[in-house]
Protein backbone atom coordinates (compact mmCIF):
# COMPACT_ATOMS: atom_id res chain seq x y z
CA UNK A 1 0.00 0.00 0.00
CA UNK A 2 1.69 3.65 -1.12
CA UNK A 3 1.87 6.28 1.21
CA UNK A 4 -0.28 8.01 -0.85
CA UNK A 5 -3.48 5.51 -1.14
CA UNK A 6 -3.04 5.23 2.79
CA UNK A 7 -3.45 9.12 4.09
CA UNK A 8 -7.50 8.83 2.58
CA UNK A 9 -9.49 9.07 5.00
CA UNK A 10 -11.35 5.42 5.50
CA UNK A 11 -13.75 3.75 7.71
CA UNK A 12 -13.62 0.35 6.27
CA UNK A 13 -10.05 -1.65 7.73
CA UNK A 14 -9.61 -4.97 7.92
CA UNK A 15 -7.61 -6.81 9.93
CA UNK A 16 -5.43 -8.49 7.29
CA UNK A 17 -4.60 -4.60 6.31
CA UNK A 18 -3.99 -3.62 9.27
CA UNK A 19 -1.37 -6.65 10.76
CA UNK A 20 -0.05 -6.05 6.64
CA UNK A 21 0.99 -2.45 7.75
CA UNK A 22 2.23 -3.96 11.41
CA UNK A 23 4.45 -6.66 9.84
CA UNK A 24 6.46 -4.45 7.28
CA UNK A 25 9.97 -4.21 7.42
CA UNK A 26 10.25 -0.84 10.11
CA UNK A 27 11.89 1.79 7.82
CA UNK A 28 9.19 1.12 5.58
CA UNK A 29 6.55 1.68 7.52
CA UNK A 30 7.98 5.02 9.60
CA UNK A 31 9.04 6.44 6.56
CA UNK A 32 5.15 5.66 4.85
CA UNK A 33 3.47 7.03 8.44
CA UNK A 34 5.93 10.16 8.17
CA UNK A 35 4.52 10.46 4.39
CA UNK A 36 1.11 10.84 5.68
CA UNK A 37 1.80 13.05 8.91
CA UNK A 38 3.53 15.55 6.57
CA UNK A 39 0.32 15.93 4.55
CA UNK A 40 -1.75 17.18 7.18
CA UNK A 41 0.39 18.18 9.87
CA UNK A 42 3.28 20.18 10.28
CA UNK A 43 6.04 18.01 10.94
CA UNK A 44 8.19 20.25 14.03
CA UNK A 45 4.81 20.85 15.84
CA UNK A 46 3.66 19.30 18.88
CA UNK A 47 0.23 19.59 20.68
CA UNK A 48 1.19 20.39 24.20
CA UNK A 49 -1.52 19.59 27.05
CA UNK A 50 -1.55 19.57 30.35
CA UNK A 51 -3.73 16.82 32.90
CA UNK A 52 -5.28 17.11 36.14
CA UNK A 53 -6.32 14.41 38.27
CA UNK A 54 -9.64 16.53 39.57
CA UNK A 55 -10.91 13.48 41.75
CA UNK A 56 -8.75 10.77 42.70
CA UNK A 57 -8.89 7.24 44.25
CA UNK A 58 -11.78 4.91 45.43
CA UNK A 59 -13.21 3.96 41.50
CA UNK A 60 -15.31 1.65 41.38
CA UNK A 61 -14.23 -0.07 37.99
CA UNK A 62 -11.72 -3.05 38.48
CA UNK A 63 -9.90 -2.09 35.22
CA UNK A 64 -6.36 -4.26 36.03
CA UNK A 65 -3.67 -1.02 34.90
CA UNK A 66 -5.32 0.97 37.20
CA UNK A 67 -4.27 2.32 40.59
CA UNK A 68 -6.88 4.33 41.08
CA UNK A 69 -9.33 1.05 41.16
CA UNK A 70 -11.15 0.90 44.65
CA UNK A 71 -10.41 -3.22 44.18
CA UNK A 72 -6.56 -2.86 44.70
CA UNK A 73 -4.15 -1.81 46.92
CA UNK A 74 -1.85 0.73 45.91
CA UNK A 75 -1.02 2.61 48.48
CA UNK A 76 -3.22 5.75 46.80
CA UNK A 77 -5.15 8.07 49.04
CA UNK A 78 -8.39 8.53 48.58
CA UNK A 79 -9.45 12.14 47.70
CA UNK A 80 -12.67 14.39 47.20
CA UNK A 81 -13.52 16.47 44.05
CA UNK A 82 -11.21 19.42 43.72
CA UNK A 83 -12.58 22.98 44.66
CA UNK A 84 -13.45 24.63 41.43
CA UNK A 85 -10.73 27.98 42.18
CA UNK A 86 -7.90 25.32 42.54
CA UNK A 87 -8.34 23.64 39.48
CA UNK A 88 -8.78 27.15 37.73
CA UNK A 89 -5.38 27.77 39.27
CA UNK A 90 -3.71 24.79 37.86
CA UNK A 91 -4.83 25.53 34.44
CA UNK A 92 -4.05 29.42 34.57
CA UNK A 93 -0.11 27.64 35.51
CA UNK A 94 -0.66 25.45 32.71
CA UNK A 95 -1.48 27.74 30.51
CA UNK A 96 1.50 30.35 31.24
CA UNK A 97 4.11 27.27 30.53
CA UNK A 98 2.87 26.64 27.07
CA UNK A 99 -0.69 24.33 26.94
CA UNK A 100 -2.97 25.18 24.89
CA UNK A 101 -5.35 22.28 26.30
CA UNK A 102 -6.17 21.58 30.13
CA UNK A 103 -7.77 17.99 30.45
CA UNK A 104 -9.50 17.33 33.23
CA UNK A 105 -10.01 13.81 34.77
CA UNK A 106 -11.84 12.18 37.79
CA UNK A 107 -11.82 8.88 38.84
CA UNK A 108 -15.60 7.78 38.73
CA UNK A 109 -17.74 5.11 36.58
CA UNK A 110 -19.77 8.27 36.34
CA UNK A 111 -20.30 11.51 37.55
CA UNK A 112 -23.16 11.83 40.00
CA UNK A 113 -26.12 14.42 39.81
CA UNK A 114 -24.31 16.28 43.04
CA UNK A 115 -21.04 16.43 41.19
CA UNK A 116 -21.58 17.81 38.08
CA UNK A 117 -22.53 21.24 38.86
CA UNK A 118 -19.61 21.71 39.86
CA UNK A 119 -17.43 20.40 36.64
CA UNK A 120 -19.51 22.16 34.72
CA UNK A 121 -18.60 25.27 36.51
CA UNK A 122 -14.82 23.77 35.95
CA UNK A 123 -15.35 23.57 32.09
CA UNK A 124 -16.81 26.97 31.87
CA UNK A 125 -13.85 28.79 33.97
CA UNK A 126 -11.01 26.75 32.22
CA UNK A 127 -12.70 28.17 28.65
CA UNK A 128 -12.91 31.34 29.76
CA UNK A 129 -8.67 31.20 30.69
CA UNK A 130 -8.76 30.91 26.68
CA UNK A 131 -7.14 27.18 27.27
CA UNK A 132 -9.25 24.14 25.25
CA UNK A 133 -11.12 22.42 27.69
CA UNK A 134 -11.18 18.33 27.93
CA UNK A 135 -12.32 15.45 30.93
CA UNK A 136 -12.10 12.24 31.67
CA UNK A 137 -15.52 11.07 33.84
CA UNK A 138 -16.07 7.96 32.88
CA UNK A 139 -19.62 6.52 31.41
CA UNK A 140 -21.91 9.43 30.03
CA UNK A 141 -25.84 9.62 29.59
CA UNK A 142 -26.90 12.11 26.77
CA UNK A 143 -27.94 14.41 29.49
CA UNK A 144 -24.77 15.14 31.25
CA UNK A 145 -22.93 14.93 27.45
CA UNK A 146 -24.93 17.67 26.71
CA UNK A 147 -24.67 19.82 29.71
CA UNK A 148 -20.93 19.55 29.24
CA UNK A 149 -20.75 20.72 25.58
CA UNK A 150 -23.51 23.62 26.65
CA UNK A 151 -20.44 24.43 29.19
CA UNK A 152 -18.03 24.90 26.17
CA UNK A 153 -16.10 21.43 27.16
CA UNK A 154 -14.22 20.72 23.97
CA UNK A 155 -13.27 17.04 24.17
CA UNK A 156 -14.17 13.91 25.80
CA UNK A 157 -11.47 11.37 26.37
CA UNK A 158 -12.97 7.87 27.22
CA UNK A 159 -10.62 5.59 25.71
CA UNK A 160 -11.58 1.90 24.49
CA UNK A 161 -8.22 0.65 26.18
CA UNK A 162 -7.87 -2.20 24.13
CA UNK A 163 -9.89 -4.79 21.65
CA UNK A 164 -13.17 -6.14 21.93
CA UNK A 165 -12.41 -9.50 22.34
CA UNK A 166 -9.44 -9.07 25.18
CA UNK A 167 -11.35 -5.88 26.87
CA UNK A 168 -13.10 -8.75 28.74
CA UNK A 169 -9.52 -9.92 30.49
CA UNK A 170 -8.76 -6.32 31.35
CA UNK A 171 -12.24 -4.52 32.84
CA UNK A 172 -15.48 -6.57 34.04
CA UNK A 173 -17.42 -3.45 35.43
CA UNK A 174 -18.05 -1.76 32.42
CA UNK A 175 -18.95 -3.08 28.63
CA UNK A 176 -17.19 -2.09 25.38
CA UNK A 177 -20.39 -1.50 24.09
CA UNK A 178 -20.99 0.90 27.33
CA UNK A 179 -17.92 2.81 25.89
CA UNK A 180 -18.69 2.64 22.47
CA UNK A 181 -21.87 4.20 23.29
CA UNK A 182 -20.95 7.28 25.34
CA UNK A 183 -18.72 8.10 22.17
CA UNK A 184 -21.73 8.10 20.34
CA UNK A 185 -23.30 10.27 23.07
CA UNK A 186 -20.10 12.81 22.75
CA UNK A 187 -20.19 13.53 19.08
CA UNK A 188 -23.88 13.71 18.79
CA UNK A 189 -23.69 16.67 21.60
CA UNK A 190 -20.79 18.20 19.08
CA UNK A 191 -18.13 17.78 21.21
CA UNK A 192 -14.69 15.84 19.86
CA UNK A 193 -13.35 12.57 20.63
CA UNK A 194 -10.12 11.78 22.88
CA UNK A 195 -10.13 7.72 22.19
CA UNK A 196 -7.36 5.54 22.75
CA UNK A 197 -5.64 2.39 24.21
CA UNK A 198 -2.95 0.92 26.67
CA UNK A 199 -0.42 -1.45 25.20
CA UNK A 200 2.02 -3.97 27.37
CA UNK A 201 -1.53 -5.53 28.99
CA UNK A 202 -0.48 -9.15 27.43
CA UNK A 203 -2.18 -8.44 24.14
CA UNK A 204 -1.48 -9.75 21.16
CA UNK A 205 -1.00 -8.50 17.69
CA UNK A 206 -4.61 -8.94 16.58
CA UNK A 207 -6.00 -6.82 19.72
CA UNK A 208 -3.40 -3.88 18.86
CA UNK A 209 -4.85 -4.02 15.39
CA UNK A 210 -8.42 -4.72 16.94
CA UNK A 211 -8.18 -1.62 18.84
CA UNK A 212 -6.89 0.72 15.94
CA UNK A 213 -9.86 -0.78 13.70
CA UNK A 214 -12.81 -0.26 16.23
CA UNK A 215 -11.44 3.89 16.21
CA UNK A 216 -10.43 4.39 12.63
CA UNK A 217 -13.64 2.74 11.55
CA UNK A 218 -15.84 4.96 13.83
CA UNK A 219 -18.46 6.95 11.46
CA UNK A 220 -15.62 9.80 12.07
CA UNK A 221 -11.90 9.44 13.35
CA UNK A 222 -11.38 10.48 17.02
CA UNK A 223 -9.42 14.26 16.50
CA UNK A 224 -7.47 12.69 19.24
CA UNK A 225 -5.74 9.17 19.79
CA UNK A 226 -3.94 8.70 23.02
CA UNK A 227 -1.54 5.74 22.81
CA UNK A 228 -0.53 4.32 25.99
CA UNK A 229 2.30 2.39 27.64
CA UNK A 230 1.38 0.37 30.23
CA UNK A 231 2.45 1.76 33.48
CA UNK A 232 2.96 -1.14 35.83
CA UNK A 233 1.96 0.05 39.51
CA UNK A 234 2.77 -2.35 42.25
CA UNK A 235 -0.90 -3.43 43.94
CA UNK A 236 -2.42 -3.98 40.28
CA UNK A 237 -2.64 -7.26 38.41
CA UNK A 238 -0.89 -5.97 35.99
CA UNK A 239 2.17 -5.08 37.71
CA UNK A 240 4.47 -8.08 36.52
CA UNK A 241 3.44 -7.78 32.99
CA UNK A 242 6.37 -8.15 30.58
CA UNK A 243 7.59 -4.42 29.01
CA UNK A 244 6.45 -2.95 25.07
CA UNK A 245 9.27 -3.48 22.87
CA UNK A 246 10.00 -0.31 22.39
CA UNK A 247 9.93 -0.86 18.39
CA UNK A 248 6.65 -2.66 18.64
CA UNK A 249 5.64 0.81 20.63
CA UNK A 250 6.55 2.69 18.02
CA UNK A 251 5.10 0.32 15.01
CA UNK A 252 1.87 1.56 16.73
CA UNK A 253 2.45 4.75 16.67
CA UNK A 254 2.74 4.48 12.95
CA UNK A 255 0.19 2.59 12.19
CA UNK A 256 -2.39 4.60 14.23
CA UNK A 257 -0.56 7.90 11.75
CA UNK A 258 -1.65 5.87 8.48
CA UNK A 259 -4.97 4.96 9.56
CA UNK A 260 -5.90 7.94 11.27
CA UNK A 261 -4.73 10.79 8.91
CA UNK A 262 -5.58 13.82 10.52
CA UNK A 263 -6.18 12.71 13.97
CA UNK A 264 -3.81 13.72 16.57
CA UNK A 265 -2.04 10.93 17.76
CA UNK A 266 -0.45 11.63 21.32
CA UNK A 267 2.49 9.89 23.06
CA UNK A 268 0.99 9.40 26.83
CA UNK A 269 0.99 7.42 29.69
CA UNK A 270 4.24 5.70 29.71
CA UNK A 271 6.97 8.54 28.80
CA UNK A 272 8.76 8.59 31.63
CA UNK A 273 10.20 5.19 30.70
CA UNK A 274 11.23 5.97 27.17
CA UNK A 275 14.37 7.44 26.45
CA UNK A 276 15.15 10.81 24.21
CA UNK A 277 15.89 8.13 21.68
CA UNK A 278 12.37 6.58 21.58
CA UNK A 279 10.84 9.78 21.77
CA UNK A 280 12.14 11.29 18.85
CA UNK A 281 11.15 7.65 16.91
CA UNK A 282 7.49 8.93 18.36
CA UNK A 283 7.44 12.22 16.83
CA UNK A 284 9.21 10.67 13.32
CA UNK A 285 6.47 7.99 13.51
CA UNK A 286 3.84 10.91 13.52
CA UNK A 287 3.21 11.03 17.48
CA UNK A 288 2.10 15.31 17.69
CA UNK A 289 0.36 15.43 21.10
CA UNK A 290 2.06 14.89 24.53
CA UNK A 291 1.16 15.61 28.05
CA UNK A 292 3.60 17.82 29.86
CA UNK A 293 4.56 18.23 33.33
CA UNK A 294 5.46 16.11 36.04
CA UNK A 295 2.06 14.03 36.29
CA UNK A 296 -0.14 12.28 34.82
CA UNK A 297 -2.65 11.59 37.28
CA UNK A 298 -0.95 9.30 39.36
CA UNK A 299 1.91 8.45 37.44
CA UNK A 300 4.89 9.90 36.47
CA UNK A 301 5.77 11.81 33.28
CA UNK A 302 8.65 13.74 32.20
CA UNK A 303 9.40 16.57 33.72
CA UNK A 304 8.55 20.05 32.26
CA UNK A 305 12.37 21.57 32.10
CA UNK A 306 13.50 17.95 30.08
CA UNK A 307 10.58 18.16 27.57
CA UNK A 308 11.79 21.46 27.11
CA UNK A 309 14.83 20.89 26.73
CA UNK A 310 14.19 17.93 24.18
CA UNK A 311 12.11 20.02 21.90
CA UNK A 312 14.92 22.21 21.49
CA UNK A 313 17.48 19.78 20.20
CA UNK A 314 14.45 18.33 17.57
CA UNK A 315 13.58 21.75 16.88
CA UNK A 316 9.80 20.58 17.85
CA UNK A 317 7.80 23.94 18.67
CA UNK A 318 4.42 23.75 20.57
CA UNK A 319 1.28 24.04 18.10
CA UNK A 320 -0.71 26.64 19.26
CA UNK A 321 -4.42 27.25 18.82
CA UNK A 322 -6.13 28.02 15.59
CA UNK A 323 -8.09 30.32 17.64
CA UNK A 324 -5.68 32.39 18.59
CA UNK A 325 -3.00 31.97 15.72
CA UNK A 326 -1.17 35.84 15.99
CA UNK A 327 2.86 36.01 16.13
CA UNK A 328 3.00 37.64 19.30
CA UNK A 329 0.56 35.02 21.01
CA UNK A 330 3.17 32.06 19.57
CA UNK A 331 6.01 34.33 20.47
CA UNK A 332 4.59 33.96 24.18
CA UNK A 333 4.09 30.23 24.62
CA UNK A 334 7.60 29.61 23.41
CA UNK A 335 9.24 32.47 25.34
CA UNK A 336 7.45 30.84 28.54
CA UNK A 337 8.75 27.60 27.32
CA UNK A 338 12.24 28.58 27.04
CA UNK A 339 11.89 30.52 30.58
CA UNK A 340 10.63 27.93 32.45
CA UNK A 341 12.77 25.96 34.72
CA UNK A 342 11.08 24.93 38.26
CA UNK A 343 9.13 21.50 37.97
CA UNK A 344 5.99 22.55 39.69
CA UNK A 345 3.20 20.22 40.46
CA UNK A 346 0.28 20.96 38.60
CA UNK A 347 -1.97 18.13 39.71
CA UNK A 348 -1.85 17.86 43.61
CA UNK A 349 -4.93 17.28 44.06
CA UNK A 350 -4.46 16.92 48.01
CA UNK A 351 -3.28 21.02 48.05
């Protein structure tokens, strides 16, 4: 398959396609997913967003990667919803470093009718900082979905973690079809899709391409596709799984770049364990999103101050918004970037 034929936008893969573009030889296949990245993306910019653990702890879901699972040990302190000021706060800190999107996330199956006053009020003071607004809340109904877009939320990640036919070994509290259908919920409300997966879970080749198929064959691509590295957290049954090759990690990277054209496709959970090396294979492979900062809910990521530092040597600049695309704006966000050198703690949600 050319480069070419592959950067159309489709909605019909099959799996024989898909493990076809997973088994080429790998210079073939980075060079064909930086082919397609190039025609819709500029190449040297990055996505830059910043997450917030909002509510943390005690969830009720038993999915196995998960330390914020209320079935497993892990040493994690349970922790109420954040006041609305502080997470305005974190996102006004975010913002002045470089973000141009604050995500939000809370660790719930859903949000409850008490609660969501009070993320809506969250939504509508993050949008008003001028930052893109996105959460994390777990299962929707259509009412809540559209209460949120009313707000001015953005996106809605709810990821699909991994194929339908090995979700089963990995959650039991919630359905793929449950998930499937609060995407649904979020793009008939208008809002965009933040839809991804976890790899390292002890899945196999078909379930990496299973996953990729069920969100590139969506009725439209998620403008966002977090890709995952399982983060092993001692506590979870997932904690002695073997670790990603890191060239399988990048193989679906690529892969996700040729069958998602013009989707974001964001290096997450997982960086602090790859090297400059395999980030830079990330970003060649068409990777143009990344969180950054020092958490990721309650994991680690890279600090601030080395992602900084890193862009500069790839000559990787922060895309900004559309919405605000003026030279002076740009000149900001990477004077702030190049300023910046304390590793604060955006996402304490205890403070």
């Amino acid at each position: 398959m050319s480069a070419t034929a592959a950067s159309v936008t489709r909605h019909d893969w099959t799996l024989a396609e898909v493990k076809a573009l997973f088994t080429q030889p790998f210079n073939d296949l980075l060079f064909q997913a930086q082919t397609v990245h190039r025609q819709h993306f500029d190449a040297n910019r990055v996505q830059v967003s910043t997450l917030l653990s909002i509510k943390t702890g005690a969830c009720p879901e038993d999915c196995k990667y998960c330390p914020q699972s209320g079935h497993y040990n892990t040493g994690l302190d349970k922790e109420k919803l954040m006041e609305v000021q502080k997470v305005l706060e974190a996102a006004a800190e975010a913002k002045a470093i470089g973000s141009t999107r604050f995500c939000m996330g809370a660790a719930w199956k859903h949000p409850s009718a008490k609660d969501m006053p009070y993320v809506l009020k969250m939504v509508e003071g993050v949008k008003a900082l001028g930052l893109e607004t996105c959460m994390t809340l777990g299962k929707l109904d259509q009412e809540q979905t559209q209460a949120l877009a009313a707000a001015g939320l953005d996106y809605y990640n709810h990821n699909l973690d991994t194929s339908p036919e090995y979700y089963g070994n990995i959650i039991t509290t919630r359905t793929y079809a449950e998930r499937l259908e609060t995407l649904s919920y979020v793009r008939e409300a208008g809002m965009k899709i933040c839809s991804g997966g976890i790899l390292g879970m002890g899945e196999s080749l078909d379930d990496r391409a299973g996953l990729l198929i069920q969100l590139a064959n969506l009725p439209e691509h998620p403008e966002s596709v977090p890709i995952n590295m399982l983060v092993k957290v001692k506590g979870t049954p997932l904690a002695e799984e073997q670790d990603v090759d890191p060239f399988d990690f990048i193989r679906m990277l690529a892969v996700a770049r040729i069958m998602m054209p013009k989707s974001h496709v964001r290096l997450s959970a997982g960086r602090e364990q790859m090297n400059e090396q395999m980030q830079a294979l990330a970003f060649l492979a068409g990777a143009n999103s990344i969180f950054y900062g020092e958490k990721l809910l309650t994991t680690a990521n890279p600090q601030a101050d080395k992602d900084m530092q890193l862009f500069a040597r790839l000559g990787i600049q922060p895309e900004e918004r559309h919405e605000h695309a003026d030279e002076v704006h740009q000149a900001a966000i990477e004077q702030a970037l190049i300023e910046q050198r304390d590793s604060k703690l955006f996402y304490n949600a205890a403070v």
